[in-house]
Protein backbone atom coordinates (compact mmCIF):
# COMPACT_ATOMS: atom_id res chain seq x y z
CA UNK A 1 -19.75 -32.94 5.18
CA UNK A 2 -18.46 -29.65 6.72
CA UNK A 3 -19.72 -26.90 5.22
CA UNK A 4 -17.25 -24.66 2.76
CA UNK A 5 -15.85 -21.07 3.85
CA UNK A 6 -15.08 -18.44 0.66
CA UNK A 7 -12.79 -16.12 0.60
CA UNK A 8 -13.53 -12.19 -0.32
CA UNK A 9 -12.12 -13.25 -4.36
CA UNK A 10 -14.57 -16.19 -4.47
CA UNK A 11 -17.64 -14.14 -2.87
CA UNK A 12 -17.39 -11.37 -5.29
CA UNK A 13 -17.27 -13.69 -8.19
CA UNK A 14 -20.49 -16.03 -7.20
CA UNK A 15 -22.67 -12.59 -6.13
CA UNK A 16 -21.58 -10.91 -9.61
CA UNK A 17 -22.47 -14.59 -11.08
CA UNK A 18 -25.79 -14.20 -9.57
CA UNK A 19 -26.80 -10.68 -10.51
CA UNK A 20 -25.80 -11.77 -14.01
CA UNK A 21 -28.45 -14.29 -13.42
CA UNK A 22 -31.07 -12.58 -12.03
CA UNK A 23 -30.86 -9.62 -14.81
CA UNK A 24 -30.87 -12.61 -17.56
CA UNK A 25 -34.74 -12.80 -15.65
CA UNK A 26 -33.42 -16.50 -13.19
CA UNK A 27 -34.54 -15.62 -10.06
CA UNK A 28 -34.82 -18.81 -8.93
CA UNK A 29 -30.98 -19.51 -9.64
CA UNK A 30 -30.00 -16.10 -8.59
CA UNK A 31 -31.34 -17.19 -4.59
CA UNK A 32 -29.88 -20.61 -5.44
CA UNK A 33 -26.03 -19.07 -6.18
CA UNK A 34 -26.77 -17.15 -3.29
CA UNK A 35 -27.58 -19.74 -0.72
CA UNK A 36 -24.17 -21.06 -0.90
CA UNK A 37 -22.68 -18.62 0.59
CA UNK A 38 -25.19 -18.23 3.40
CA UNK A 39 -25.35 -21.47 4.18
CA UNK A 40 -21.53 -21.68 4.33
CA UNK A 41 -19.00 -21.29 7.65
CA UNK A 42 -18.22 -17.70 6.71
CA UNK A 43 -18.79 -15.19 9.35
CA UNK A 44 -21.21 -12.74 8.45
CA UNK A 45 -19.46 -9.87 9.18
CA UNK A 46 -17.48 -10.71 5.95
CA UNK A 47 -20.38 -10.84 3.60
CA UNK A 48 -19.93 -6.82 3.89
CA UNK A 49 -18.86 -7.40 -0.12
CA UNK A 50 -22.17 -9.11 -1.04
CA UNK A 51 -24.40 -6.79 -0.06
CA UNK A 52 -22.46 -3.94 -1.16
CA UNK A 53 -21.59 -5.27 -4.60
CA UNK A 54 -25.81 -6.08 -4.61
CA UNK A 55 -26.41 -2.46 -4.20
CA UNK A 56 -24.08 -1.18 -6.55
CA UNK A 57 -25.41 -3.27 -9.35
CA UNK A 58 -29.09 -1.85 -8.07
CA UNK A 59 -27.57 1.48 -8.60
CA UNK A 60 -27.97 0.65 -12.76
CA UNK A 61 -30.96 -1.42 -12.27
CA UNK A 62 -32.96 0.22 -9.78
CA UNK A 63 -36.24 -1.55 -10.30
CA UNK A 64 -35.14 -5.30 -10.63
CA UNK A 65 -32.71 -4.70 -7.39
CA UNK A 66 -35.36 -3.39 -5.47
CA UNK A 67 -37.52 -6.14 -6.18
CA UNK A 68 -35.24 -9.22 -5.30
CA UNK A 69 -33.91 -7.13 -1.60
CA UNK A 70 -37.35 -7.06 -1.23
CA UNK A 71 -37.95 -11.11 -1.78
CA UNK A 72 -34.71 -11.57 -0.20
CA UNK A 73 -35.63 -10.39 3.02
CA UNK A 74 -39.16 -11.82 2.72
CA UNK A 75 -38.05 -15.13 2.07
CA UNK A 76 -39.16 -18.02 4.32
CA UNK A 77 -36.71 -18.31 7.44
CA UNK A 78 -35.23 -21.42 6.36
CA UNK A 79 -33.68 -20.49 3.35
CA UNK A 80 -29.81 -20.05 4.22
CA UNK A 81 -29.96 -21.60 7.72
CA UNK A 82 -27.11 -23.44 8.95
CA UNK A 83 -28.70 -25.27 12.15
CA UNK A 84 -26.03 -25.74 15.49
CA UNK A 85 -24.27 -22.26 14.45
CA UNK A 86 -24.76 -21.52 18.50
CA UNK A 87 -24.69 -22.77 21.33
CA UNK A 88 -28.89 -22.04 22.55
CA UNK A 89 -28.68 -23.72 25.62
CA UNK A 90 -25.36 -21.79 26.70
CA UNK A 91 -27.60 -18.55 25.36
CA UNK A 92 -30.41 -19.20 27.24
CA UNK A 93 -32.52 -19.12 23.83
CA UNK A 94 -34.81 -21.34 22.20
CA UNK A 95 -33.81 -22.89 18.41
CA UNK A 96 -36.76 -20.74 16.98
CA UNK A 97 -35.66 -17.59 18.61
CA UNK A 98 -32.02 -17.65 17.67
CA UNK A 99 -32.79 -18.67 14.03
CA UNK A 100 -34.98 -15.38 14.19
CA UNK A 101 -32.07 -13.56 15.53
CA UNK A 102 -29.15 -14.96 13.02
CA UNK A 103 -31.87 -14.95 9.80
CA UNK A 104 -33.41 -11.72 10.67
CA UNK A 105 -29.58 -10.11 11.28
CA UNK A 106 -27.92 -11.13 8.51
CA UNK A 107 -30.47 -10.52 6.02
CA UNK A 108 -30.75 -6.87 7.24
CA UNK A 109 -27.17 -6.77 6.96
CA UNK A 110 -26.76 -8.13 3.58
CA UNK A 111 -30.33 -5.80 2.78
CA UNK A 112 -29.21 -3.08 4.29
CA UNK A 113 -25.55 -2.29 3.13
CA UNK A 114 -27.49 -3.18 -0.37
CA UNK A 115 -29.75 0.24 0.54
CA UNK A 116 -27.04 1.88 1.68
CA UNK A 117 -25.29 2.03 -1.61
CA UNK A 118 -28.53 2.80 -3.42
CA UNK A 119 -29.87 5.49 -1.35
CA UNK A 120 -27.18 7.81 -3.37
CA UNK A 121 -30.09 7.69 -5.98
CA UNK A 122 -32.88 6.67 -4.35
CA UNK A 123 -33.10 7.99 -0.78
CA UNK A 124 -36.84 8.32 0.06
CA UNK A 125 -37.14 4.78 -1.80
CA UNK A 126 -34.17 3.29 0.55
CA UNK A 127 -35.83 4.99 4.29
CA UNK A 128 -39.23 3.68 3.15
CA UNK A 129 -38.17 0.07 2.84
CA UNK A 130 -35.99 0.17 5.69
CA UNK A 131 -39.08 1.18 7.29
CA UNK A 132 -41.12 -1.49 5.73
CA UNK A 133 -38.25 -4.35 6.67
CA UNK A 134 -37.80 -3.61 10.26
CA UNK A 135 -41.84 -3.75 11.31
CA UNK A 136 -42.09 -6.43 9.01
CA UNK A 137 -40.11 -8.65 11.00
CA UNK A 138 -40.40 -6.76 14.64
CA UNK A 139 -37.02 -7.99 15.88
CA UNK A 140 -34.34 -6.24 17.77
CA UNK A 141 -31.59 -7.70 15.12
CA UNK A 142 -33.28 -6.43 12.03
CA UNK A 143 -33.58 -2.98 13.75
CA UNK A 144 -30.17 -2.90 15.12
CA UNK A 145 -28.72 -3.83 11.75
CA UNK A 146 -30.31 -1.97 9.44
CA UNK A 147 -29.68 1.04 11.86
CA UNK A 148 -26.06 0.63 11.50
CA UNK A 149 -25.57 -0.28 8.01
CA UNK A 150 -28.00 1.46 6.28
CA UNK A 151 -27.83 4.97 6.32
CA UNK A 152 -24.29 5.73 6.13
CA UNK A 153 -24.22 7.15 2.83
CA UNK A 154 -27.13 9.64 3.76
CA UNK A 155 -25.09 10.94 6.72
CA UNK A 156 -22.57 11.73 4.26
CA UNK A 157 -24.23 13.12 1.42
CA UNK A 158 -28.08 14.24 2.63
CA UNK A 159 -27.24 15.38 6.58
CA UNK A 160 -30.26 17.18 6.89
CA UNK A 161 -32.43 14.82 5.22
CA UNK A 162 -31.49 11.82 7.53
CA UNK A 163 -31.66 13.67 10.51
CA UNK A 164 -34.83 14.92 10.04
CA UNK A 165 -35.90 11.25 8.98
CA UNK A 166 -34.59 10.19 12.71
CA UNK A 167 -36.20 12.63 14.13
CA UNK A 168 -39.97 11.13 12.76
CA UNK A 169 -38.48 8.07 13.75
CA UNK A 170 -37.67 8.52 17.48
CA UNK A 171 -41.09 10.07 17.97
CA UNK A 172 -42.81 6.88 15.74
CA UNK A 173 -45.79 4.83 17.44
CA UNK A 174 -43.45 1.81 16.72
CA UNK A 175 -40.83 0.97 19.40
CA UNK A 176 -38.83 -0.85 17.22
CA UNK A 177 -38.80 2.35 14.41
CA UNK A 178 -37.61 4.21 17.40
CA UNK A 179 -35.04 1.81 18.76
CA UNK A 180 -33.85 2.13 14.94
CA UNK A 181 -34.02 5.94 15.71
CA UNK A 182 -31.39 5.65 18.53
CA UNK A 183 -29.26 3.04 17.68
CA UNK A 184 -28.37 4.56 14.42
CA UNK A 185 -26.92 7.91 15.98
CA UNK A 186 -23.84 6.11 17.02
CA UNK A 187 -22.98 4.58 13.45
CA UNK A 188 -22.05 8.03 11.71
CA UNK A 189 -19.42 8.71 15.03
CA UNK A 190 -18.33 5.31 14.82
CA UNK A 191 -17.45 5.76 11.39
CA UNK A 192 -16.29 9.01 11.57
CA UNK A 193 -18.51 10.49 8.82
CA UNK A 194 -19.48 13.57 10.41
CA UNK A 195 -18.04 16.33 11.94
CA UNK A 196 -18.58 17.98 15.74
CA UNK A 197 -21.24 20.62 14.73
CA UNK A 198 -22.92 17.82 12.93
CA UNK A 199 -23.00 15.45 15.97
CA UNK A 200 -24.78 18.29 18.44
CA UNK A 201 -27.20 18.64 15.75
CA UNK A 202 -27.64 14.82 15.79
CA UNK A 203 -28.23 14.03 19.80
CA UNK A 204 -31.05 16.19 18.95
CA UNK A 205 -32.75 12.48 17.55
CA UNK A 206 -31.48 11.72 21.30
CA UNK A 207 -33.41 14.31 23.11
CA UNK A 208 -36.55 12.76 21.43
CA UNK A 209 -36.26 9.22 23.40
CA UNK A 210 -34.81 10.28 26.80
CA UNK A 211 -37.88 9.50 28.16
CA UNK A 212 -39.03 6.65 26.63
CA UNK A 213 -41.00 4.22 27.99
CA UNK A 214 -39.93 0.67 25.86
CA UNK A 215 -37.01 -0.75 27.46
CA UNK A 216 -36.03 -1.85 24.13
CA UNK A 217 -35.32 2.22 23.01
CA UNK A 218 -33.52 2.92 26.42
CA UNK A 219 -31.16 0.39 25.78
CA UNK A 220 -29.97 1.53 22.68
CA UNK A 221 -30.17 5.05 23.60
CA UNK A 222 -27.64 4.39 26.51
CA UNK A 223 -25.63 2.30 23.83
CA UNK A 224 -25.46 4.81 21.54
CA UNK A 225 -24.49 7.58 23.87
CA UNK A 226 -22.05 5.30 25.39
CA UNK A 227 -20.35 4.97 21.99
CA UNK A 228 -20.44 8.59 21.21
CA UNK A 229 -18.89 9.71 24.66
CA UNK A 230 -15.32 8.03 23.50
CA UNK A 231 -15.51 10.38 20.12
CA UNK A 232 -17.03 13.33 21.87
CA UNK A 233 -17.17 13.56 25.58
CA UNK A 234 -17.56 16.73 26.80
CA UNK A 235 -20.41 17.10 24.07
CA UNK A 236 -22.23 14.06 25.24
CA UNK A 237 -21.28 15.12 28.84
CA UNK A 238 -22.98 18.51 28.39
CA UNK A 239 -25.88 16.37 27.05
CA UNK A 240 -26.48 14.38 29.90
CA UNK A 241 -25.79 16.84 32.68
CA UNK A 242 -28.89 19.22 30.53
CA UNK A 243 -30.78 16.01 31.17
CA UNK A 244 -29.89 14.88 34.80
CA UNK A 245 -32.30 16.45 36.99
CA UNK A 246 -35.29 15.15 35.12
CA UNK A 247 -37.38 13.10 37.36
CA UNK A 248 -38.96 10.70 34.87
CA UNK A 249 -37.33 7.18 35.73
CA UNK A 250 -37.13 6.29 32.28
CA UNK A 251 -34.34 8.90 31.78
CA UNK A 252 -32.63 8.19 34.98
CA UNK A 253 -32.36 4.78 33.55
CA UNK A 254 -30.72 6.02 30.42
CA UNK A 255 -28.19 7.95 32.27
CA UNK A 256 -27.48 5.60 34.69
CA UNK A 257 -26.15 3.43 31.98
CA UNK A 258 -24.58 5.72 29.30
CA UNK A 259 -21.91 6.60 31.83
CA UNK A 260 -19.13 4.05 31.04
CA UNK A 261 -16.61 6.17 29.19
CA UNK A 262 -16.36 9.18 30.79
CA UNK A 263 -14.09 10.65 32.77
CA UNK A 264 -14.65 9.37 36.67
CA UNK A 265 -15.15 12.77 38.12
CA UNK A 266 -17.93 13.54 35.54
CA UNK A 267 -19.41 9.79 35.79
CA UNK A 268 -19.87 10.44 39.83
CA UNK A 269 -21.06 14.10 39.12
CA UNK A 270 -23.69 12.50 36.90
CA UNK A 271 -24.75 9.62 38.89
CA UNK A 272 -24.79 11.89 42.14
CA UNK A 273 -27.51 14.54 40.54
CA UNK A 274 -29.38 11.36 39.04
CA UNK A 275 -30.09 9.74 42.30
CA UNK A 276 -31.64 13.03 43.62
């Protein structure tokens, strides 16, 4: 039997089933309702509603919502895994290692836009499990993910706050707290959730990881100021030409490729006082 697809209606009504569930004290049948949908042919990009209506009901209920995100994502890997979703040989990845990729990624997406509508209450609560989730599982998906859905709502209404969380991050002993770091500076552009003033203050998380040693962190960092040069690109321009003539290879890399959307004249410029 092929496995059912919902539509956005039918989501919304089995996730508010299951909260009803889990605050009646059922758990158990709260995952169950759950694993329908994960186990189902919907993409996951459009189980944005689940994890948003999750944290909006944690918003009232604080303590039982925290609780379950936190069993959610700690749950054993097989629970909502559809085998044969990809293709592994055509990826080049084992089965283990691409049901770490899709589990790990969609729970920190369902997780994280969760946190991301609870951190309007609960802020330090919301950065320490994010924290907590992404060494926890030590995974480039997790920390991707839960950079780009989960702080959205702090960019908006605590600026300084976040930014100053970043900044701890992109200095952390953890690579993968500061590939979090890096990744998550492009999410507020994307988005357009903050202003020009507030992005120059922002590549200041950047400046912290331009020399980086884990390749892991200087892929994201080029990422990230790839993104941001289509929004702002004499800003992220400026930003790269202050950081050109540095000699440490690990920023030349970085440079090197962060180039893509800008202008040619300024992409040859760039590359030109790189190479020296």
């Amino acid at each position: 039997m092929k496995p059912k697809t919902f539509r956005k209606k039918e989501i919304l009504q089995i996730t508010e089933h299951a909260c009803d569930l889990l605050e009646e004290g059922k758990e158990g049948e709260f995952f169950d309702e759950l694993e329908v949908l994960l186990s189902s042919k919907i993409p996951f990009g459009k189980l944005k509603p689940m994890g948003e209506y999750l944290g909006k009901r944690g918003l009232e209920k604080p303590d039982i919502y925290f609780g379950v995100l936190d069993n959610f994502f700690k749950k054993d890997l097989d629970y909502g895994y559809r085998e044969g979703i990809y293709n592994t040989a055509k990826m080049r990845m084992s089965e283990e290692e691409v049901q770490k990729s899709r589990v790990w990624g969609w729970r920190a997406g369902i997780v994280g836009l969760a946190l991301n509508e609870m951190s309007h209450d609960h802020p330090e609560e919301v950065v320490a499990k994010t924290r907590e989730y992404i060494l926890l599982s030590s995974h480039w998906s997790s920390s991707d993910t839960f950079a780009d859905k989960t702080f959205n709502l702090l960019f908006k209404e605590r600026f300084a706050y976040i930014v100053g969380v970043l900044k701890s991050w992109a200095v952390d002993e953890n690579d993968w707290i500061r590939n979090a770091a890096a990744f998550a500076v492009h999410a507020p552009v994307e988005r357009k959730i903050i202003n020009k003033e507030q992005f120059q203050e922002l590549l200041g998380v950047i400046d912290l990881v331009m020399e980086d040693p884990a390749k892991n962190v200087q892929k994201k960092t080029a990422w990230a100021l790839k993104v941001v040069s289509k929004y702002y690109p004499d800003e992220t321009y400026y930003f790269l030409e202050k950081w050109a003539d540095n000699d440490d290879k690990n920023t030349k890399w970085i440079i090197k490729n962060s180039l893509k959307y800008l202008e040619e004249e300024r992409r040859i410029e760039l590359l030109e006082k790189n190479e020296n």
